[in-house]
Each structure stands twice: as structure tokens, then as C-alpha cells.
C-alpha atoms as a PDB file:
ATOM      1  CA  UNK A   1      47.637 113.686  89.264  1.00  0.00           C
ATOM      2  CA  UNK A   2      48.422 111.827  86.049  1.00  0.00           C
ATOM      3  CA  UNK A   3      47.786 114.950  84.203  1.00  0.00           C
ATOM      4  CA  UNK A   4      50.490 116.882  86.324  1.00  0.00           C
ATOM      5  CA  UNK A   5      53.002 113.950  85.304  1.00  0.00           C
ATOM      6  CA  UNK A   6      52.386 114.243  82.375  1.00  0.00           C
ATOM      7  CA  UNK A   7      53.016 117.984  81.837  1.00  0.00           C
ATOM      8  CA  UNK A   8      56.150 117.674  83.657  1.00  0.00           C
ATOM      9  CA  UNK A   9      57.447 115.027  81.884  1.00  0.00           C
ATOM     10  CA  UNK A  10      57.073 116.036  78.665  1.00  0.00           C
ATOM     11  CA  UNK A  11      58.839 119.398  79.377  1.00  0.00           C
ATOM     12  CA  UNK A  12      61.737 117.867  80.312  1.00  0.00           C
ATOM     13  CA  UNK A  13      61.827 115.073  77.523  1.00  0.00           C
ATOM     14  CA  UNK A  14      63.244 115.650  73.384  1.00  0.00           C
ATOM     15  CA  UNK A  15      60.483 112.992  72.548  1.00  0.00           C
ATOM     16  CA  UNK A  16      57.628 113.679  74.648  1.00  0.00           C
ATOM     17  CA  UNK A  17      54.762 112.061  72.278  1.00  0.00           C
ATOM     18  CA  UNK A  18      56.552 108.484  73.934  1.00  0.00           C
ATOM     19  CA  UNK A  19      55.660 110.314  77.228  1.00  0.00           C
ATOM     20  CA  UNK A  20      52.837 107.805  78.703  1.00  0.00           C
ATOM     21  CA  UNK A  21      51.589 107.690  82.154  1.00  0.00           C
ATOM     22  CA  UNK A  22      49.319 104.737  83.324  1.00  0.00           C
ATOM     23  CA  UNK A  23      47.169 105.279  86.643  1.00  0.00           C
ATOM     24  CA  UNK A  24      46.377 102.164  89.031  1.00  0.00           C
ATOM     25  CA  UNK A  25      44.066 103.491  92.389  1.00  0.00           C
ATOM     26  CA  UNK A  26      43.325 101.162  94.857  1.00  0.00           C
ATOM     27  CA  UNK A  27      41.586 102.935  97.424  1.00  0.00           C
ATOM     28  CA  UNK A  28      43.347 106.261  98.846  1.00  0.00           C
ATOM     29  CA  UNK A  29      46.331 104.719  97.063  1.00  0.00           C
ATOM     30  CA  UNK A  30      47.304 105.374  93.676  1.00  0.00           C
ATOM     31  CA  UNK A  31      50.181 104.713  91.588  1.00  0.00           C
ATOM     32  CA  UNK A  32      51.440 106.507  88.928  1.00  0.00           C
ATOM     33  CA  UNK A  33      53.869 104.955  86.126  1.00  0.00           C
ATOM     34  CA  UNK A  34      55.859 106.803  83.809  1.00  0.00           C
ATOM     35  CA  UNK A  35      57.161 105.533  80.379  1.00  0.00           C
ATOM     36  CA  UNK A  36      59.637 107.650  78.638  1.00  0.00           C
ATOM     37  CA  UNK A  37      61.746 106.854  75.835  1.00  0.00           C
ATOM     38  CA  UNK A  38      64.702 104.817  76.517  1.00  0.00           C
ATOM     39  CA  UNK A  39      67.256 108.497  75.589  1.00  0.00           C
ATOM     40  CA  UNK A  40      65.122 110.295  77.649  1.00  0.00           C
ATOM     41  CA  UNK A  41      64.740 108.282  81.129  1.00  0.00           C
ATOM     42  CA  UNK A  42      68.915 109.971  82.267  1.00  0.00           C
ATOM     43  CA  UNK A  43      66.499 113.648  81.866  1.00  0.00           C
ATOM     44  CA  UNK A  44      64.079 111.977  83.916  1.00  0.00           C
ATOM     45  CA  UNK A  45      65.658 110.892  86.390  1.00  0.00           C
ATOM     46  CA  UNK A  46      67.764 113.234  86.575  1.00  0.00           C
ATOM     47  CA  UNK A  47      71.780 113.250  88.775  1.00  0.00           C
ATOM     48  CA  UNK A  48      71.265 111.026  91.789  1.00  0.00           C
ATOM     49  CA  UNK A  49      67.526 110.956  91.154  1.00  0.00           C
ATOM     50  CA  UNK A  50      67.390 114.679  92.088  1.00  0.00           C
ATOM     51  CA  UNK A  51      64.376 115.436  89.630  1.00  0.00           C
ATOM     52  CA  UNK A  52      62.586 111.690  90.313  1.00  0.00           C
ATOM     53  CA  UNK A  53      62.469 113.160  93.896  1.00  0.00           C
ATOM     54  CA  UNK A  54      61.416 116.650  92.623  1.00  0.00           C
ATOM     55  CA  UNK A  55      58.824 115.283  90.680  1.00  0.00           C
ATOM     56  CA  UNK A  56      57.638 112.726  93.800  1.00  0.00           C
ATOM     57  CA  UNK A  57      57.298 115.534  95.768  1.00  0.00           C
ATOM     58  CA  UNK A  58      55.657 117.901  93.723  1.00  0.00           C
ATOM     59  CA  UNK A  59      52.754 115.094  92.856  1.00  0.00           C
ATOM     60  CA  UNK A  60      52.688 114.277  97.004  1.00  0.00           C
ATOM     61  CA  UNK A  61      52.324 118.046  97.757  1.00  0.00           C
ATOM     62  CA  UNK A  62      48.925 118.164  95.040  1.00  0.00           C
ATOM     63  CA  UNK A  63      47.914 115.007  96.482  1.00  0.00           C
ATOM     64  CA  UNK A  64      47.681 116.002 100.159  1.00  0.00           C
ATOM     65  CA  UNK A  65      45.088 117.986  99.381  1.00  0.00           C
ATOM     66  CA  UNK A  66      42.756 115.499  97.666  1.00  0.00           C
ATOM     67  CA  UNK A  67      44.062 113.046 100.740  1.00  0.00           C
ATOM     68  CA  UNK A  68      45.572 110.528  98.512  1.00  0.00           C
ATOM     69  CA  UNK A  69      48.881 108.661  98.551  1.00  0.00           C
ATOM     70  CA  UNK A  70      50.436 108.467  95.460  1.00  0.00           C
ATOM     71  CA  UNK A  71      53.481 106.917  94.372  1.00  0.00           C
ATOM     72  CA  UNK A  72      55.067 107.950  90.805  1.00  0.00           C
ATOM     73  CA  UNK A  73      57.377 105.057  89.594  1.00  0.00           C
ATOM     74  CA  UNK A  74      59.597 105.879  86.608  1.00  0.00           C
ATOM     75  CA  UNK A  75      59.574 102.568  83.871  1.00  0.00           C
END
């Protein structure tokens, strides 16, 4: 899952080498946070948080499969 972040961050981003993604599990939990440059986290996040929830989504749809919850923060 941190891989998939990653990808999709850093084709939305203009700096995406300060794209980093840090992965806590703790059990079937796991918690994804995303560090972006401080220009790029409006891209990010996108109009009323419309690509935050895309991405969410997208990451909870891969993750049903592997039965994991996992929660993407944006930092």
C-alpha cells in the first residue's frame, strides 16, 4: 500500500523527490502518512479534499483484498 501512495502522489506533485510516505501496522491496521512539500499539499488535497478522499478510497479498495484497514493521513 505505501508503494501505491507513493506513485500517486508523486504524479500529482511539481516536487515529488519531497514525496515521503512512512508506514506504521499494528495488527490488521495500518497507517499510512504522507509528506509532501509545503506548495504541493493544496494538489494533494485537492478542492474540499476531493482527491484526499480519492486517494483514501483507492488505497481502501487494494486493501480489502489483503483484509487490512488502512488509513492514509496527509502531513
Amino acid at each position: 500500500m505505501k508503494e501505491l501512495v507513493e506513485v500517486i502522489a508523486k504524479a500529482l506533485v511539481d516536487h515529488p523527490e519531497e514525496v515521503v510516505v512512512t508506514e506504521k501496522v499494528d495488527g490488521k491496521n495500518v497507517t499510512l502518512e504522507l509528506h509532501v512539500a509545503a506548495a504541493d499539499m493544496g494538489k494533494v488535497i485537492g478542492k474540499q479534499g476531493r482527491i484526499a478522499k480519492a486517494i483514501r478510497s483507492v488505497v481502501k479498495a487494494a486493501s480489502s483484498k489483503d483484509n487490512l484497514r488502512v488509513d492514509v493521513e496527509i502531513v
